[in-house]
C-alpha atoms as a PDB file:
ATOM      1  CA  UNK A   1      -5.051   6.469   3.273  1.00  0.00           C
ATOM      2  CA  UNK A   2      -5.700   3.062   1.510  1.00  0.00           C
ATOM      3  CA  UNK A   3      -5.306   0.195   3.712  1.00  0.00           C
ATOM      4  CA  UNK A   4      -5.219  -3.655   2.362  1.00  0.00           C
ATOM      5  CA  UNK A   5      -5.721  -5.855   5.534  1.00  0.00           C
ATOM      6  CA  UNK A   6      -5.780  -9.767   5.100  1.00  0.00           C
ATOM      7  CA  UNK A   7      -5.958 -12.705   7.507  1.00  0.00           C
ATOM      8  CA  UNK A   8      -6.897 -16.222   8.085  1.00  0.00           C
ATOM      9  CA  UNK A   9      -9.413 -18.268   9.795  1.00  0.00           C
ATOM     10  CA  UNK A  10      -7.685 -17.162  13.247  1.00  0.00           C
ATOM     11  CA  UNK A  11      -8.100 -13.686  12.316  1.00  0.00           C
ATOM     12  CA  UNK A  12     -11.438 -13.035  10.400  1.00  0.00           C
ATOM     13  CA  UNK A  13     -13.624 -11.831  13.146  1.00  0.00           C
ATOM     14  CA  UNK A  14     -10.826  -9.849  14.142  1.00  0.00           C
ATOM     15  CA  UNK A  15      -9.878  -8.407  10.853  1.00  0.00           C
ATOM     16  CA  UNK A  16     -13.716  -7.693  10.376  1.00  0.00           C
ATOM     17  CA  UNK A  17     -13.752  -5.425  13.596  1.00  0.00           C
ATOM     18  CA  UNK A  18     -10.498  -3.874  12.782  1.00  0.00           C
ATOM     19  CA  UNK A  19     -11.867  -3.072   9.178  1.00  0.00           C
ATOM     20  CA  UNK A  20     -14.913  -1.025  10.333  1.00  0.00           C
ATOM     21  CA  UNK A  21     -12.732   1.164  12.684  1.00  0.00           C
ATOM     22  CA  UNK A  22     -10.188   1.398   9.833  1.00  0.00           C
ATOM     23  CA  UNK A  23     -13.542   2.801   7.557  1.00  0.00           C
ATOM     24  CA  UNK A  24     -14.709   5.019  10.802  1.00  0.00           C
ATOM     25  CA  UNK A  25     -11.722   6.844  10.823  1.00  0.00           C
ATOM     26  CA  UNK A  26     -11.654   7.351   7.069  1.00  0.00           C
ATOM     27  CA  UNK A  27      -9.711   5.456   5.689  1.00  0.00           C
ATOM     28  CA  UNK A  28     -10.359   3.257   2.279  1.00  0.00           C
ATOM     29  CA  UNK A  29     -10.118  -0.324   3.410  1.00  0.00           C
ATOM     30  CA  UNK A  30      -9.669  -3.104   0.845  1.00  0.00           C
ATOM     31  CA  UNK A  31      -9.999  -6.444   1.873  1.00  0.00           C
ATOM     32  CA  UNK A  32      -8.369  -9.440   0.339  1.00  0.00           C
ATOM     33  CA  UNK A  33      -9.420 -12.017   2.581  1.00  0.00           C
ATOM     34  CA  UNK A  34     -10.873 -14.317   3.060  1.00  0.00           C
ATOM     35  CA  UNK A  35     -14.887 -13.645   3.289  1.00  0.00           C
ATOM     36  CA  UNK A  36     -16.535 -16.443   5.196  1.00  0.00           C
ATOM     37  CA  UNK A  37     -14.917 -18.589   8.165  1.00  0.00           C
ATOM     38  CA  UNK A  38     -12.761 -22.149   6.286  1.00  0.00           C
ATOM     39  CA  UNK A  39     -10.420 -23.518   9.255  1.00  0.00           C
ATOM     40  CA  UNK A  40      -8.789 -25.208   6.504  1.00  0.00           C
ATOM     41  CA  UNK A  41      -7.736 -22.185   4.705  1.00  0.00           C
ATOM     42  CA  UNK A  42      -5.030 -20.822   3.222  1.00  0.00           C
ATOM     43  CA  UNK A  43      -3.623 -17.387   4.567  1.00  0.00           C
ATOM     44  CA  UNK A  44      -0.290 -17.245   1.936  1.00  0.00           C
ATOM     45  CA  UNK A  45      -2.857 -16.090  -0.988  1.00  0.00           C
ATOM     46  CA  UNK A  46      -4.454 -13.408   1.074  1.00  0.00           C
ATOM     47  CA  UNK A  47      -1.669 -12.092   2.589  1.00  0.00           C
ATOM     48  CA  UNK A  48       0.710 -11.743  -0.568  1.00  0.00           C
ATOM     49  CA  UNK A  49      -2.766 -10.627  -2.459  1.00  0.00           C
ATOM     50  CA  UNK A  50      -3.034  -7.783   0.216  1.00  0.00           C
ATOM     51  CA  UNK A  51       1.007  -7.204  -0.522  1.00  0.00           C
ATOM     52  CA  UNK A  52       0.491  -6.881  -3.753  1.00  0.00           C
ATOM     53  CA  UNK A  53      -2.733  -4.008  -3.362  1.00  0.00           C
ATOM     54  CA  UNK A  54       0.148  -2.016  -1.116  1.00  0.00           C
ATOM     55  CA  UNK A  55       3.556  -2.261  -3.990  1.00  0.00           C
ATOM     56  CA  UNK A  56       1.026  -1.244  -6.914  1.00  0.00           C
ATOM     57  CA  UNK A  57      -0.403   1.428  -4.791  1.00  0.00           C
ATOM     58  CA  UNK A  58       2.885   2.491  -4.274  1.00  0.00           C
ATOM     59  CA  UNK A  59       4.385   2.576  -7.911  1.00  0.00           C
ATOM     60  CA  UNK A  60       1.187   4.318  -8.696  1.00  0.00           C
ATOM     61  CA  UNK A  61       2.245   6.861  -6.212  1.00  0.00           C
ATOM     62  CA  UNK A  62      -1.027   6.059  -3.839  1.00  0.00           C
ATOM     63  CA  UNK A  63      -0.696   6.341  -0.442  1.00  0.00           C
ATOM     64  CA  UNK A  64      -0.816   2.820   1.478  1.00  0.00           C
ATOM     65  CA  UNK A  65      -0.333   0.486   4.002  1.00  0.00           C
ATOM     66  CA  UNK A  66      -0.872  -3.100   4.717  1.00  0.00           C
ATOM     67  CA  UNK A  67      -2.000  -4.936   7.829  1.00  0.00           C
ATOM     68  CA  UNK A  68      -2.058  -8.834   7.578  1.00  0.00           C
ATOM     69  CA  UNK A  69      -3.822 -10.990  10.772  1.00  0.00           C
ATOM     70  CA  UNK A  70      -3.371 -14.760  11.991  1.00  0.00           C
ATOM     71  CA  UNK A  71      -2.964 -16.543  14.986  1.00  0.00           C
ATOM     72  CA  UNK A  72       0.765 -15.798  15.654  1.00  0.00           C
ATOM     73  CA  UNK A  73       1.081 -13.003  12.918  1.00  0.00           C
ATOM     74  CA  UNK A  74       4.331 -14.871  11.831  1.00  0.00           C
ATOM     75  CA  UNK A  75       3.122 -16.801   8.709  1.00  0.00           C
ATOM     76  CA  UNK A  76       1.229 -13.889   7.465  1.00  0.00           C
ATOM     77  CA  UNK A  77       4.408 -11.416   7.827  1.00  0.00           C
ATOM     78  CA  UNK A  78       6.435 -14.328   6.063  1.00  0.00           C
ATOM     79  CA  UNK A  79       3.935 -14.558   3.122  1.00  0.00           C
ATOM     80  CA  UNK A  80       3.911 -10.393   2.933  1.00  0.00           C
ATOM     81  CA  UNK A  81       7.651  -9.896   2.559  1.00  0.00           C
ATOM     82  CA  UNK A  82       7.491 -12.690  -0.437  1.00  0.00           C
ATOM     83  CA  UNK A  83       6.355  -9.406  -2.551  1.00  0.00           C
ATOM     84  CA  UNK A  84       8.963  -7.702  -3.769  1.00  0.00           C
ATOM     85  CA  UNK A  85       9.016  -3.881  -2.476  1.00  0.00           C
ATOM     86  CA  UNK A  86       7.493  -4.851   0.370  1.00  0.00           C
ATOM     87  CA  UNK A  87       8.910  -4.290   4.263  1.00  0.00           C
ATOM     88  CA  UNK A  88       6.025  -6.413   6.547  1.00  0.00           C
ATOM     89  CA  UNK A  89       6.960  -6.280  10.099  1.00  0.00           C
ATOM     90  CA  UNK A  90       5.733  -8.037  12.722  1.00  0.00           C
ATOM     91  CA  UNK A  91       4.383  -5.578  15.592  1.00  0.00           C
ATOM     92  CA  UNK A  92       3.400  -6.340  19.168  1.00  0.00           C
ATOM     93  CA  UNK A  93       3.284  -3.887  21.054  1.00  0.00           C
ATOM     94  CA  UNK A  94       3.082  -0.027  20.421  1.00  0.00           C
ATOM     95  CA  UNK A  95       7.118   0.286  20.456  1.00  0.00           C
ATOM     96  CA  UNK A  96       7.112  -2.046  17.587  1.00  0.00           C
ATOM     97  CA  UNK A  97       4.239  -0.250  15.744  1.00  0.00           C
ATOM     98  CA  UNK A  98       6.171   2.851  15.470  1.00  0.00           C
ATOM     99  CA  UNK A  99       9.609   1.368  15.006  1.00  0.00           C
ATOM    100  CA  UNK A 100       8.717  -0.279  12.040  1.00  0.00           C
ATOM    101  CA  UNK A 101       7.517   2.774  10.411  1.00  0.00           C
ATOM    102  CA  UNK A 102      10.672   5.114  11.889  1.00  0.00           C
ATOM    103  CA  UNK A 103      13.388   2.762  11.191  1.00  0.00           C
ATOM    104  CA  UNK A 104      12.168   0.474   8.777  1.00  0.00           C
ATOM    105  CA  UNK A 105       9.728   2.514   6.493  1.00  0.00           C
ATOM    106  CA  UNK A 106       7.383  -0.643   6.937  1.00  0.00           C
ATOM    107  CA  UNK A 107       4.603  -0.536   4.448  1.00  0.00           C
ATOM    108  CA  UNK A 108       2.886  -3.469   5.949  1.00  0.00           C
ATOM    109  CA  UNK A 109       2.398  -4.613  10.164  1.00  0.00           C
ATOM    110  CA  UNK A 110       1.670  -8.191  10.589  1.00  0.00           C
ATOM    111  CA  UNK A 111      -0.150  -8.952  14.366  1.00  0.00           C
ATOM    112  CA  UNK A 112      -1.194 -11.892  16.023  1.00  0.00           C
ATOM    113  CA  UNK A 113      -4.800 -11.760  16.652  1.00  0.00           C
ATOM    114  CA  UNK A 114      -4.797 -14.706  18.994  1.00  0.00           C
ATOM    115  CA  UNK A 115      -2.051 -12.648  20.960  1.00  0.00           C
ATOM    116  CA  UNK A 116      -3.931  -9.569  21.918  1.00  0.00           C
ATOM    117  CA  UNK A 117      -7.104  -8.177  22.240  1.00  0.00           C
ATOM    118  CA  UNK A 118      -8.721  -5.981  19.572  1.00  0.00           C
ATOM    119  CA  UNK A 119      -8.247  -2.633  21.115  1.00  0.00           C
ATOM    120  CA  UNK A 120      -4.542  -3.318  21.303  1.00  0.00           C
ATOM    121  CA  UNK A 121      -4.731  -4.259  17.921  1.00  0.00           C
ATOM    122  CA  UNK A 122      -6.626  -0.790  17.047  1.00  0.00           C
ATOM    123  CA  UNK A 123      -3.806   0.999  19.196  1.00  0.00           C
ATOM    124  CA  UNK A 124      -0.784  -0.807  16.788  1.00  0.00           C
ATOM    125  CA  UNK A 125      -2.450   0.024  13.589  1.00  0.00           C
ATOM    126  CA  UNK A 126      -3.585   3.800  14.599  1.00  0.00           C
ATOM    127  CA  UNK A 127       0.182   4.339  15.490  1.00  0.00           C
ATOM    128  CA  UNK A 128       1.903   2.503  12.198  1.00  0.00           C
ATOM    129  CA  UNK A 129      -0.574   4.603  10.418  1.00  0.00           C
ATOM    130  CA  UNK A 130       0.086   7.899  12.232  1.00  0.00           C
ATOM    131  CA  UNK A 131       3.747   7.102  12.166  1.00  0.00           C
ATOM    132  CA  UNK A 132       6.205   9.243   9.421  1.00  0.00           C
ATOM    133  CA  UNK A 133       9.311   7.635   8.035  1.00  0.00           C
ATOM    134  CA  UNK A 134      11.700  10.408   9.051  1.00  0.00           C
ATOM    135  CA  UNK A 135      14.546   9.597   6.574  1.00  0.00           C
ATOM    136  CA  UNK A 136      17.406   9.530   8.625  1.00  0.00           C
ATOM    137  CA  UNK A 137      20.121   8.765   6.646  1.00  0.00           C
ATOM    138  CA  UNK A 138      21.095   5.569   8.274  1.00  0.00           C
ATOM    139  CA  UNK A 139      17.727   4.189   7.449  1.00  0.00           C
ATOM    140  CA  UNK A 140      17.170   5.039   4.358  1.00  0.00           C
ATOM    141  CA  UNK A 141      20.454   3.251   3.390  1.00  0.00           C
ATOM    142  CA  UNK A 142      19.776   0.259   5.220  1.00  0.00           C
ATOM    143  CA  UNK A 143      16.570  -0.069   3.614  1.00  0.00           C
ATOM    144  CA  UNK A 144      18.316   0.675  -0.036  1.00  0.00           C
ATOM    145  CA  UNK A 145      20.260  -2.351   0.865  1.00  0.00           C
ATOM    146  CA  UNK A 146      17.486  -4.542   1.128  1.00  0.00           C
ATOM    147  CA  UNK A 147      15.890  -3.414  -1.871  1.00  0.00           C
ATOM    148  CA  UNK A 148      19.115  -3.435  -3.588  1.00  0.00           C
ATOM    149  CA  UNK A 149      19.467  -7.299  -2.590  1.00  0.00           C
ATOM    150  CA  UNK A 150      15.915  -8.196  -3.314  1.00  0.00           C
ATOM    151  CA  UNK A 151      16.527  -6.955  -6.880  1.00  0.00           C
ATOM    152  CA  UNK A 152      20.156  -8.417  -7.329  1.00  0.00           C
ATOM    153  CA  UNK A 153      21.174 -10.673  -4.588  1.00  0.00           C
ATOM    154  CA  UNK A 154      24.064  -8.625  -3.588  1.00  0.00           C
ATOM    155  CA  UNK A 155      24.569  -5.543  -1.754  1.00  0.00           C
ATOM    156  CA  UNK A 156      27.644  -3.215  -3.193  1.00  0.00           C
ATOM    157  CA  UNK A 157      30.324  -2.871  -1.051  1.00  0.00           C
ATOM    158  CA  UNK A 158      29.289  -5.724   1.050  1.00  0.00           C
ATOM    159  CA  UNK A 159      29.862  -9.099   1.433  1.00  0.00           C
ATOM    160  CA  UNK A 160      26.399 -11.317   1.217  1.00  0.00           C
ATOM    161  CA  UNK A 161      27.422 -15.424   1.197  1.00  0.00           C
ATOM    162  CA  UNK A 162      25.630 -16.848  -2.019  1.00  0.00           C
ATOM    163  CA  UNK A 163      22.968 -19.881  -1.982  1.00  0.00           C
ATOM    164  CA  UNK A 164      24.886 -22.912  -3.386  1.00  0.00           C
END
């Protein structure tokens, strides 16, 4: 499996521990970011970079995920889900981890590092990895609808209120 895995300042050592277990287990790590400690910088560029890696993989019919790192996780699953095709969700705890792959298909997990030790983070990743989109029907559709609304800004046979 090819995993993209960004951060930010909060994140880096974190990411950097989380990378080499990613790469002990097998796995083809790319990482977008950033390579040195800047408590000034930027996570939105890393984070939609790493978004990116995971949508072209997927047109190109490789197999990948995405795991983004910050303080909170929030800003970095924000910046994620600007990418069209992509479904970043922010996990917490293991229940999240594998919900977002069962009901959401999630193709990227954002997590907090400042909100949980590393081995928790190891234990969230291992299980969004491990973790199969089933394809119950009910899913499925209401992840057509978002795709359906990213590309169009409507969803048939729904109302969606329009940005004035």
């Amino acid at each position: 499996m090819r995993i993209h895995v960004a951060t930010d300042h909060a994140g880096l050592e974190f990411s950097q521990q989380l990378q080499q277990h990613l790469r002990s287990l097998g796995h083809e790590v790319i990482d977008h970011g950033p390579a040195e400690y800047d408590a000034l910088d930027d996570y939105p560029s890393f984070c939609i970079n790493a978004a990116i890696g995971v949508a072209t993989d997927e047109r190109a019919g490789v197999e990948a995920l995405g795991v983004v790192f910050g303080g909170s996780g929030n800003g970095e699953q924000m910046a994620a889900n600007k990418v069209a095709g992509i479904r970043a969700a922010l996990v917490w705890n293991e229940s999240t981890a594998t919900l977002a792959r069962e009901h959401n298909n999630a193709n990227v997990i954002s997590i907090g590092a400042r909100q949980h030790p590393v081995e928790d983070a190891i234990r969230f990743i291992e299980l969004f990895v491990a973790t199969p989109f089933p394809g119950d029907e009910r899913h499925v559709r209401r992840i057509a609808q978002l795709g359906e609304y990213e590309r169009t800004g409507q969803i048939a046979g729904k109302h969606v209120d329009q940005l004035s």
